[in-house]
N, C-alpha and C. Protein backbone atom coordinates (compact mmCIF):
# COMPACT_ATOMS: atom_id res chain seq x y z
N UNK A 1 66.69 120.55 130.10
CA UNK A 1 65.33 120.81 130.47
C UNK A 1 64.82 121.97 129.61
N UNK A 2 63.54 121.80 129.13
CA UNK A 2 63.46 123.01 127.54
C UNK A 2 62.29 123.57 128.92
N UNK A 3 62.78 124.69 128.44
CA UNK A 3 61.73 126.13 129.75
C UNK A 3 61.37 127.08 129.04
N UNK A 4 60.18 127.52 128.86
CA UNK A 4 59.35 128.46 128.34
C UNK A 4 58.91 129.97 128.81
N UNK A 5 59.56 130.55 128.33
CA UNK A 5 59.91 132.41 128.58
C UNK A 5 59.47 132.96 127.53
N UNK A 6 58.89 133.90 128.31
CA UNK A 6 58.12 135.25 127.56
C UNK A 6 59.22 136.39 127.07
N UNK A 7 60.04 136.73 126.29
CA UNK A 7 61.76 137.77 126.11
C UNK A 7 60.86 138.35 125.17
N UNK A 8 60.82 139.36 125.42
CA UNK A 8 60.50 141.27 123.97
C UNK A 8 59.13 140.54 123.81
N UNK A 9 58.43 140.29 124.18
CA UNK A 9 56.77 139.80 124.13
C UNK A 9 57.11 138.26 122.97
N UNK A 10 57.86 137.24 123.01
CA UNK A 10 57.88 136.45 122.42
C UNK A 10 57.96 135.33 123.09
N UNK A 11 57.24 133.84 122.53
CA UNK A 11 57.56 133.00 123.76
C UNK A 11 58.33 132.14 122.87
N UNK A 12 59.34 131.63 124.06
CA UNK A 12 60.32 130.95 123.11
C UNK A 12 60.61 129.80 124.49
N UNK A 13 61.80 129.19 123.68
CA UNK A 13 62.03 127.37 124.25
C UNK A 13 63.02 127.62 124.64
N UNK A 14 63.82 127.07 125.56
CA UNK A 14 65.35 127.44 126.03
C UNK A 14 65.22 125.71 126.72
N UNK A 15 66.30 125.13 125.55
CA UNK A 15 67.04 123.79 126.90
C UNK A 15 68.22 124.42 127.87
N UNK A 16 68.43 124.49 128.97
CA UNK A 16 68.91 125.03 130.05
C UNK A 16 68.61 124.28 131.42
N UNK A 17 69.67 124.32 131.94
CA UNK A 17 69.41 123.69 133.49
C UNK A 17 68.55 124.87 133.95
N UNK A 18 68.16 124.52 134.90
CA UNK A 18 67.04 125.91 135.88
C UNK A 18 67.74 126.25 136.72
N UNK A 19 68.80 126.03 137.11
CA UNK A 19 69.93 126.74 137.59
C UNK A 19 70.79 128.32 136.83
N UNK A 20 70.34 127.63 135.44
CA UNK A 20 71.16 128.78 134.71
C UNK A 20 70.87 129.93 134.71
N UNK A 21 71.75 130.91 135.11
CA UNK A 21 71.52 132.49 135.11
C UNK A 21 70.58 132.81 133.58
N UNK A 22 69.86 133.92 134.40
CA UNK A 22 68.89 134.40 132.84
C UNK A 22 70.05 134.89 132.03
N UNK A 23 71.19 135.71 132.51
CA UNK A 23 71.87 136.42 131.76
C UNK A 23 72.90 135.50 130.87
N UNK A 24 72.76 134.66 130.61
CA UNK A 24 73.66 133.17 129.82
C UNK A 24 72.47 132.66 128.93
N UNK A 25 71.43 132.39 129.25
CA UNK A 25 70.29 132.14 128.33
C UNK A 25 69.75 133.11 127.75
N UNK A 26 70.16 134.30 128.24
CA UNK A 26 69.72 135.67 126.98
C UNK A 26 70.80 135.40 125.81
N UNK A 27 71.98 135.40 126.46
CA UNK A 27 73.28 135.66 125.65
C UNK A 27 73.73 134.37 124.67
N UNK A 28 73.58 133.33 125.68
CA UNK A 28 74.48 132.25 124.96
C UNK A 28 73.09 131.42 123.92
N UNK A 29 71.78 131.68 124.59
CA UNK A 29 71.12 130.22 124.07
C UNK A 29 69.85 131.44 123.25
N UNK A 30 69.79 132.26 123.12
CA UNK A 30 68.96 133.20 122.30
C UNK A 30 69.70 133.92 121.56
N UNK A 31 70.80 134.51 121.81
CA UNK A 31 71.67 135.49 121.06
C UNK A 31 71.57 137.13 121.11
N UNK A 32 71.09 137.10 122.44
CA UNK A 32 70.42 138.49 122.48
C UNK A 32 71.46 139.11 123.37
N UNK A 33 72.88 139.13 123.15
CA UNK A 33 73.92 140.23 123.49
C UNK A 33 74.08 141.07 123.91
N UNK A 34 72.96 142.13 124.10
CA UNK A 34 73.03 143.78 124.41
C UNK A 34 72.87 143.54 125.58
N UNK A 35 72.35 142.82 126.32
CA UNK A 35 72.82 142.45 128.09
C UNK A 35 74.19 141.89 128.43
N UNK A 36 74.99 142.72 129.53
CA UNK A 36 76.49 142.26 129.59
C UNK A 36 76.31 141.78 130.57
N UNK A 37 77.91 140.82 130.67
CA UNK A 37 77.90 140.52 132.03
C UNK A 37 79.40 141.65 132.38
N UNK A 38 79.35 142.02 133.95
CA UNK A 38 79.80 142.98 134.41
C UNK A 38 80.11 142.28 135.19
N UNK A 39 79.95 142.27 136.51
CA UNK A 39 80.88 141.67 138.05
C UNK A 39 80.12 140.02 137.97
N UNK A 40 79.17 139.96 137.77
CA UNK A 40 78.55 137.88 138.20
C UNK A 40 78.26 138.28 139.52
N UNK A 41 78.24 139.17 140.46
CA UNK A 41 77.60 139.07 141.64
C UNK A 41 76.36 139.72 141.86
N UNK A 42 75.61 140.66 140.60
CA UNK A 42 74.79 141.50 140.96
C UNK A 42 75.00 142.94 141.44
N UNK A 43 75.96 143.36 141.35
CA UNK A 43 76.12 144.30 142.37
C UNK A 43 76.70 146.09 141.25
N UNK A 44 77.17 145.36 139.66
CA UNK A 44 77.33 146.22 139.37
C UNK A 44 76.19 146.85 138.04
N UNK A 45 75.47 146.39 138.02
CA UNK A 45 74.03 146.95 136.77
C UNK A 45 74.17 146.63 135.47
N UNK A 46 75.32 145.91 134.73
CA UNK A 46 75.55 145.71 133.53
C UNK A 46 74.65 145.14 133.12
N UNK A 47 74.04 144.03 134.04
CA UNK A 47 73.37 142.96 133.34
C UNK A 47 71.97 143.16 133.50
N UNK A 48 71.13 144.20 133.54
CA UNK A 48 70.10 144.53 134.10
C UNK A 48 68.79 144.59 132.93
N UNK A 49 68.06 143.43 133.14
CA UNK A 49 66.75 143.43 132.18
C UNK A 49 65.43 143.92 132.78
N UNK A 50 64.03 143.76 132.69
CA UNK A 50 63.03 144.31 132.84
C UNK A 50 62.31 142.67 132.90
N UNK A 51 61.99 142.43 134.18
CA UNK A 51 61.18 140.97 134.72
C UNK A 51 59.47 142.05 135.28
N UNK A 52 58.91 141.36 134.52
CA UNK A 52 57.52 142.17 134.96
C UNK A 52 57.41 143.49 135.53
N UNK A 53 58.50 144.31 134.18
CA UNK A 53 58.77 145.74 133.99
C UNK A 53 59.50 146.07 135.08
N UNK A 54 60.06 145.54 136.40
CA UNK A 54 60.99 145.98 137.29
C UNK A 54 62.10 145.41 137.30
N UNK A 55 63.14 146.40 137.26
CA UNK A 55 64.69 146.47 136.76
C UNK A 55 65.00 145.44 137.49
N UNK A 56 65.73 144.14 137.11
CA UNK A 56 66.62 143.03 137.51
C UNK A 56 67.95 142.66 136.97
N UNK A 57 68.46 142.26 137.79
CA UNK A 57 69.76 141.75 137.62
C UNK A 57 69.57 140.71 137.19
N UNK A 58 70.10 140.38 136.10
CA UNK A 58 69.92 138.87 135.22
C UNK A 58 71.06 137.98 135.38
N UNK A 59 72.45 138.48 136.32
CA UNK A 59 73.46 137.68 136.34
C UNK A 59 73.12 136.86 137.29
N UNK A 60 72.48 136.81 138.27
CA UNK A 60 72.35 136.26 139.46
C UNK A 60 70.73 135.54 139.42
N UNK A 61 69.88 135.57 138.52
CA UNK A 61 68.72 135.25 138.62
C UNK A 61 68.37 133.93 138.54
N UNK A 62 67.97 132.29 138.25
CA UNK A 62 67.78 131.25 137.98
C UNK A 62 66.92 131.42 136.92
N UNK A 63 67.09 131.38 135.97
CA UNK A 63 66.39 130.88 134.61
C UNK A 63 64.45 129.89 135.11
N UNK A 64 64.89 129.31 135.77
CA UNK A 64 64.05 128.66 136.00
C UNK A 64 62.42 128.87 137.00
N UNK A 65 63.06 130.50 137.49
CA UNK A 65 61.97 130.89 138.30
C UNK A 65 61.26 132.01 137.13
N UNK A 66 61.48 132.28 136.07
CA UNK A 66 61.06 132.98 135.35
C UNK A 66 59.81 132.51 134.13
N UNK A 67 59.08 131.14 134.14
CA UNK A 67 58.17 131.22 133.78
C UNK A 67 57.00 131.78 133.81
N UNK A 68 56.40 132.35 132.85
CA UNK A 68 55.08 133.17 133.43
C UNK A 68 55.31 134.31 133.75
N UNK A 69 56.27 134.85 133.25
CA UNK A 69 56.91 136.34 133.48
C UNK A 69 57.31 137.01 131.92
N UNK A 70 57.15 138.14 132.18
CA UNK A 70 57.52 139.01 130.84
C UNK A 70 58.96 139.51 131.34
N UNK A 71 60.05 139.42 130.07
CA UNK A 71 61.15 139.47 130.21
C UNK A 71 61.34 140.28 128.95
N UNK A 72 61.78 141.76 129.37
CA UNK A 72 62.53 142.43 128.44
C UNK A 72 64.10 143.15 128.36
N UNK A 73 64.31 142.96 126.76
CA UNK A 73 65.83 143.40 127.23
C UNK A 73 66.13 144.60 126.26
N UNK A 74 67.55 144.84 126.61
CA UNK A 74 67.83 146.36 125.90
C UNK A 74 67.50 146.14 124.67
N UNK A 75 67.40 145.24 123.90
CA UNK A 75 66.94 145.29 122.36
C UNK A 75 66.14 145.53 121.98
N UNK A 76 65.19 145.96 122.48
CA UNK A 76 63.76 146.32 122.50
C UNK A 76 63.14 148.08 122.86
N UNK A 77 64.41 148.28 123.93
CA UNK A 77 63.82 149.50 124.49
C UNK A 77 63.72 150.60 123.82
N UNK A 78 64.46 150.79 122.20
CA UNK A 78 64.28 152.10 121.49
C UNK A 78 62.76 151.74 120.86
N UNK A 79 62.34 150.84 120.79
CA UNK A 79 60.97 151.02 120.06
C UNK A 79 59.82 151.05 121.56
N UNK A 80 60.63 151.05 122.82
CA UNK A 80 59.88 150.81 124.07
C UNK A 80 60.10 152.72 124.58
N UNK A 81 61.11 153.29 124.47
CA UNK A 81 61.38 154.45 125.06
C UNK A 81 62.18 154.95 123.92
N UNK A 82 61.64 155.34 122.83
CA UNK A 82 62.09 155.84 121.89
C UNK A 82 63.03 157.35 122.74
N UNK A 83 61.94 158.32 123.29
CA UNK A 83 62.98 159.22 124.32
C UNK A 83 63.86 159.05 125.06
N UNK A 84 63.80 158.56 125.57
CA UNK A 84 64.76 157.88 126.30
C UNK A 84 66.25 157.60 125.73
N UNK A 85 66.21 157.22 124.83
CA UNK A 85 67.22 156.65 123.73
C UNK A 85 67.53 157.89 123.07
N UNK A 86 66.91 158.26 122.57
CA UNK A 86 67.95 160.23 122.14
C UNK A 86 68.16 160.69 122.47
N UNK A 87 67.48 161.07 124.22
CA UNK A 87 68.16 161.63 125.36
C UNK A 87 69.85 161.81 125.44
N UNK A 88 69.84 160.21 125.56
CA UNK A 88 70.72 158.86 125.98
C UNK A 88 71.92 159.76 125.09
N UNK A 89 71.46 159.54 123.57
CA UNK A 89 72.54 159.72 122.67
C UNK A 89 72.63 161.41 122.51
N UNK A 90 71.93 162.74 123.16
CA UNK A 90 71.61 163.87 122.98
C UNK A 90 72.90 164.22 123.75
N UNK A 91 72.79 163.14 124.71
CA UNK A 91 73.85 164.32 125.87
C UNK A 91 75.21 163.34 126.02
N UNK A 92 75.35 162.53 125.04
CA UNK A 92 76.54 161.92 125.17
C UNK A 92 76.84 161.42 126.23
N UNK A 93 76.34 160.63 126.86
CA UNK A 93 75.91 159.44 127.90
C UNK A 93 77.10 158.55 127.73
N UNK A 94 77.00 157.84 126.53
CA UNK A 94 78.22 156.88 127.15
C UNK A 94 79.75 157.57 126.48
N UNK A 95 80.06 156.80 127.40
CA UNK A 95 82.08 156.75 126.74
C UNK A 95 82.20 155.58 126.47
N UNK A 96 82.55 154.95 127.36
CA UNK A 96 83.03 153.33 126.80
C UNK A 96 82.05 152.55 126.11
N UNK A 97 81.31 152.79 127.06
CA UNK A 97 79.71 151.99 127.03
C UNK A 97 79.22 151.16 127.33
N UNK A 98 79.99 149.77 128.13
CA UNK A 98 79.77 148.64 128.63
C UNK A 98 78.55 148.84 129.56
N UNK A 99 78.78 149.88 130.35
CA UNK A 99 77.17 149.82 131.65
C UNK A 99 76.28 150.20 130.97
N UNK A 100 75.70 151.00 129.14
CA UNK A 100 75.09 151.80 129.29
C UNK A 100 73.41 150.81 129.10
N UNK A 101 73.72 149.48 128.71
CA UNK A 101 72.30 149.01 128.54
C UNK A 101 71.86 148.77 129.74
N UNK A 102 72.69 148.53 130.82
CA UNK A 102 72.17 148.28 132.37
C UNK A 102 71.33 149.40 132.47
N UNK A 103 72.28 150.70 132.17
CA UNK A 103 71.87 152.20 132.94
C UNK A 103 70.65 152.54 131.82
N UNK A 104 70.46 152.34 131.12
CA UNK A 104 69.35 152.73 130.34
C UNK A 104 68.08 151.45 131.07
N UNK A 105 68.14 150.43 131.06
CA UNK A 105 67.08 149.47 131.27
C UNK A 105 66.62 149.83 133.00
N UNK A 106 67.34 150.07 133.42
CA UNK A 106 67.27 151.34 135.44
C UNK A 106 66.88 152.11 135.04
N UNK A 107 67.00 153.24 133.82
CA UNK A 107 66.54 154.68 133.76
C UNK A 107 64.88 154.34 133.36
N UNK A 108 64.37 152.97 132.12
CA UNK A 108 63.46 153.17 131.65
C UNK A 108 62.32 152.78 132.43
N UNK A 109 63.06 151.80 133.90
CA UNK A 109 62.03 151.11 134.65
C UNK A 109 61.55 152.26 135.57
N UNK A 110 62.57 152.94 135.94
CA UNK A 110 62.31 154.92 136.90
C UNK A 110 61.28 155.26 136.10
N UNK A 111 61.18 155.48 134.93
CA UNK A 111 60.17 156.31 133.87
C UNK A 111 59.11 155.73 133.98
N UNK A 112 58.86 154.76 133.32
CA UNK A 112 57.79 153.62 133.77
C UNK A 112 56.92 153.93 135.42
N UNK A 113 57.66 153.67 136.09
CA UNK A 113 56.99 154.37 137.42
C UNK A 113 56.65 155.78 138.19
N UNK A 114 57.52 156.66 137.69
CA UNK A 114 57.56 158.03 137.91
C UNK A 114 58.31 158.56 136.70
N UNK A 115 56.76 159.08 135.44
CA UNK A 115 57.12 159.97 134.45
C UNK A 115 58.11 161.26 135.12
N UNK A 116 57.77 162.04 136.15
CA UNK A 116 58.34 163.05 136.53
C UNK A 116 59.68 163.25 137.86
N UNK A 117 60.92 162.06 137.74
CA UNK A 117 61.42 161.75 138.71
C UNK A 117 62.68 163.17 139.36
N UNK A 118 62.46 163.49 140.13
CA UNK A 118 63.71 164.56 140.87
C UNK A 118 65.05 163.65 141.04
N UNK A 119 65.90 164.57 141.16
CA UNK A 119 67.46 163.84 141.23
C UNK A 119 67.41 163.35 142.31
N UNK A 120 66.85 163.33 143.20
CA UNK A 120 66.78 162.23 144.44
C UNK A 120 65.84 160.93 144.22
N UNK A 121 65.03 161.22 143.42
CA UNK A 121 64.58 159.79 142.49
C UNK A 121 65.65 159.11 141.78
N UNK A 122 66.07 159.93 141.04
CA UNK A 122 67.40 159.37 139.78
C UNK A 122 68.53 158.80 140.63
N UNK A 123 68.72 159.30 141.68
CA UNK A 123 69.73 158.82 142.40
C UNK A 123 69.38 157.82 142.46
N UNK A 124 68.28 156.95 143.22
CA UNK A 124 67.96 155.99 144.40
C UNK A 124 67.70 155.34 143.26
N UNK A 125 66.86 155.07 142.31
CA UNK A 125 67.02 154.22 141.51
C UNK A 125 67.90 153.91 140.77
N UNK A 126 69.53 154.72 140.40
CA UNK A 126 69.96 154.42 139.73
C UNK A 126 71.58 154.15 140.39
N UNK A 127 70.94 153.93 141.84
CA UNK A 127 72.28 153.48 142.83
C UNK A 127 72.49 151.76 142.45
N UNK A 128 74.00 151.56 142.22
CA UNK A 128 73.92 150.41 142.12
C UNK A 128 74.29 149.96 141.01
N UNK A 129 74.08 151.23 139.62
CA UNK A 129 74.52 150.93 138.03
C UNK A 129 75.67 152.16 138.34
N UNK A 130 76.67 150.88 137.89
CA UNK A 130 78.66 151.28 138.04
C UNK A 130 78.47 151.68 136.37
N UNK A 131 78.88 153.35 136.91
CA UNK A 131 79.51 153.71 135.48
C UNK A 131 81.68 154.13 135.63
N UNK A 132 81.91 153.05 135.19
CA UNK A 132 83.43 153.22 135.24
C UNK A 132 83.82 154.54 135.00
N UNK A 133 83.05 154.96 133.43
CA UNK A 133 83.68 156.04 133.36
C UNK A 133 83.25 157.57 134.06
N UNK A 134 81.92 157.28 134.74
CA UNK A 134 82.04 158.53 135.44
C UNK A 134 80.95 159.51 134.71
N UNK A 135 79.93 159.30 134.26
CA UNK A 135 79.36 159.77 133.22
C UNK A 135 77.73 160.56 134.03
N UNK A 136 77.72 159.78 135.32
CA UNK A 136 76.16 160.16 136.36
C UNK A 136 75.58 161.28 136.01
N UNK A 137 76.28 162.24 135.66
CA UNK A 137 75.52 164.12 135.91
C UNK A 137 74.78 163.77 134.38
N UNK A 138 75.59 163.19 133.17
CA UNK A 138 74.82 162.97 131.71
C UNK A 138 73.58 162.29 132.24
N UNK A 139 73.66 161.20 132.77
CA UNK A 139 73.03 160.10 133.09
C UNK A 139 71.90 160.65 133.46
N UNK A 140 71.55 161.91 134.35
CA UNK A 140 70.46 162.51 135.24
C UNK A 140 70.19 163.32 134.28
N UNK A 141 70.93 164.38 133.88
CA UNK A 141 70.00 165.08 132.38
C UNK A 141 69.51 164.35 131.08
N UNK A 142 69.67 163.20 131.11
CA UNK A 142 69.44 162.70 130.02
C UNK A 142 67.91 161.75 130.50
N UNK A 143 67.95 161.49 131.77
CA UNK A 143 66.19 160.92 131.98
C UNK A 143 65.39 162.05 132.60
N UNK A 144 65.90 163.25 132.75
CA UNK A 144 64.95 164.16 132.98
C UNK A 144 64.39 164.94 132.02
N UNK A 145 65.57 164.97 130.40
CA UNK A 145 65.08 165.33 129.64
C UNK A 145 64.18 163.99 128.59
N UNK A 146 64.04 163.09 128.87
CA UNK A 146 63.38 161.58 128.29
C UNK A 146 62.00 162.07 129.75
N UNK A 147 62.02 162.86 130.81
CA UNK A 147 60.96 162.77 131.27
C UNK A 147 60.20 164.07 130.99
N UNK A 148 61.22 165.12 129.79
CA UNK A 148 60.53 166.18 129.79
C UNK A 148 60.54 167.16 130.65
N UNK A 149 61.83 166.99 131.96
CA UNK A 149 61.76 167.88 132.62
C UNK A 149 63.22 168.69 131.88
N UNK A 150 63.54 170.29 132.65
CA UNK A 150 64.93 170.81 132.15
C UNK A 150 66.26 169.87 133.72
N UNK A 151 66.78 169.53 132.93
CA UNK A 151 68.05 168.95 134.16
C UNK A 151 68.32 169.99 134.99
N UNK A 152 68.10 169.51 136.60
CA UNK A 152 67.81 170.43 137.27
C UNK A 152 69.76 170.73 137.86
N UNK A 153 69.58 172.08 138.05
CA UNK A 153 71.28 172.67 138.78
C UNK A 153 72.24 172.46 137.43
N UNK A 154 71.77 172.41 136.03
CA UNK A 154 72.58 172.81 135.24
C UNK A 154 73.30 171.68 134.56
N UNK A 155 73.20 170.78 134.72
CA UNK A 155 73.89 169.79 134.39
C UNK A 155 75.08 169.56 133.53
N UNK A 156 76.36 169.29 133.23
CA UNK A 156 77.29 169.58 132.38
C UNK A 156 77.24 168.71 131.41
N UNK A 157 77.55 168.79 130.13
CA UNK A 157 76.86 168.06 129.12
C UNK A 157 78.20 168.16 128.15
């Protein structure tokens, strides 16, 4: 079934059942990689794109409810949150790096809605993106300084 999606402001053709997870038709039938898959249940943020600019889980989504929607993914977001992205790389954010396009595509949708978010913002939006290695305190100075604020209580870097 060929289905018509809006991905990084482009409209493109995808043959795909409408069953199929967005995150398999980013990856397998576009080639657009920088979205992982992490757990397949939703639950850990790897796979997290921007569906009418609010952070989604793309492992769990149906391909098929996404017509007529703007769909963006981490490949896009340094020319989308250029700050954001030096932040990212300022304070040495990732280690491994597998979560970090989830945790960046959560940090840019927070920004997007609240330029000026407190660590009880950063928290609540960014509950839910599994960083294995343990990296959260970078994670919070690095969108407060992408929001222009100083990381509040010192942050270790």
């Amino acid at each position: 079934m060929a289905l018509k999606l809006n991905v990084n402001g482009e409209a493109v053709a995808v043959d795909a059942s409408g069953d199929t997870p967005l995150l398999w038709v980013l990856r397998d039938h576009l080639g657009l990689t920088g979205t992982k898959y992490g757990c397949g249940g939703g639950y850990c943020g790897a796979c997290t794109v921007h569906v009418d600019g609010s952070a989604t889980r793309s492992c769990q989504l149906p391909v098929s409810t996404l017509e007529g929607k703007a769909i963006q993914t981490i490949e896009t977001l340094e020319e989308r949150h250029p700050a954001l992205v030096k932040t990212w790389i300022d304070n040495n954010v990732p280690q491994c790096g597998y979560c970090q396009s989830g945790q960046l595509m959560s940090a840019a949708a927070l920004l997007d809605g609240n330029p000026a978010p407190t660590d009880g913002d950063i928290d609540a939006a960014m509950t839910g993106n599994i960083c294995r290695c343990g990296t959260y305190v970078r994670i919070r100075a690095a969108i407060h300084e992408a929001a222009g604020q100083r990381a509040i209580g010192g942050a270790d870097r």
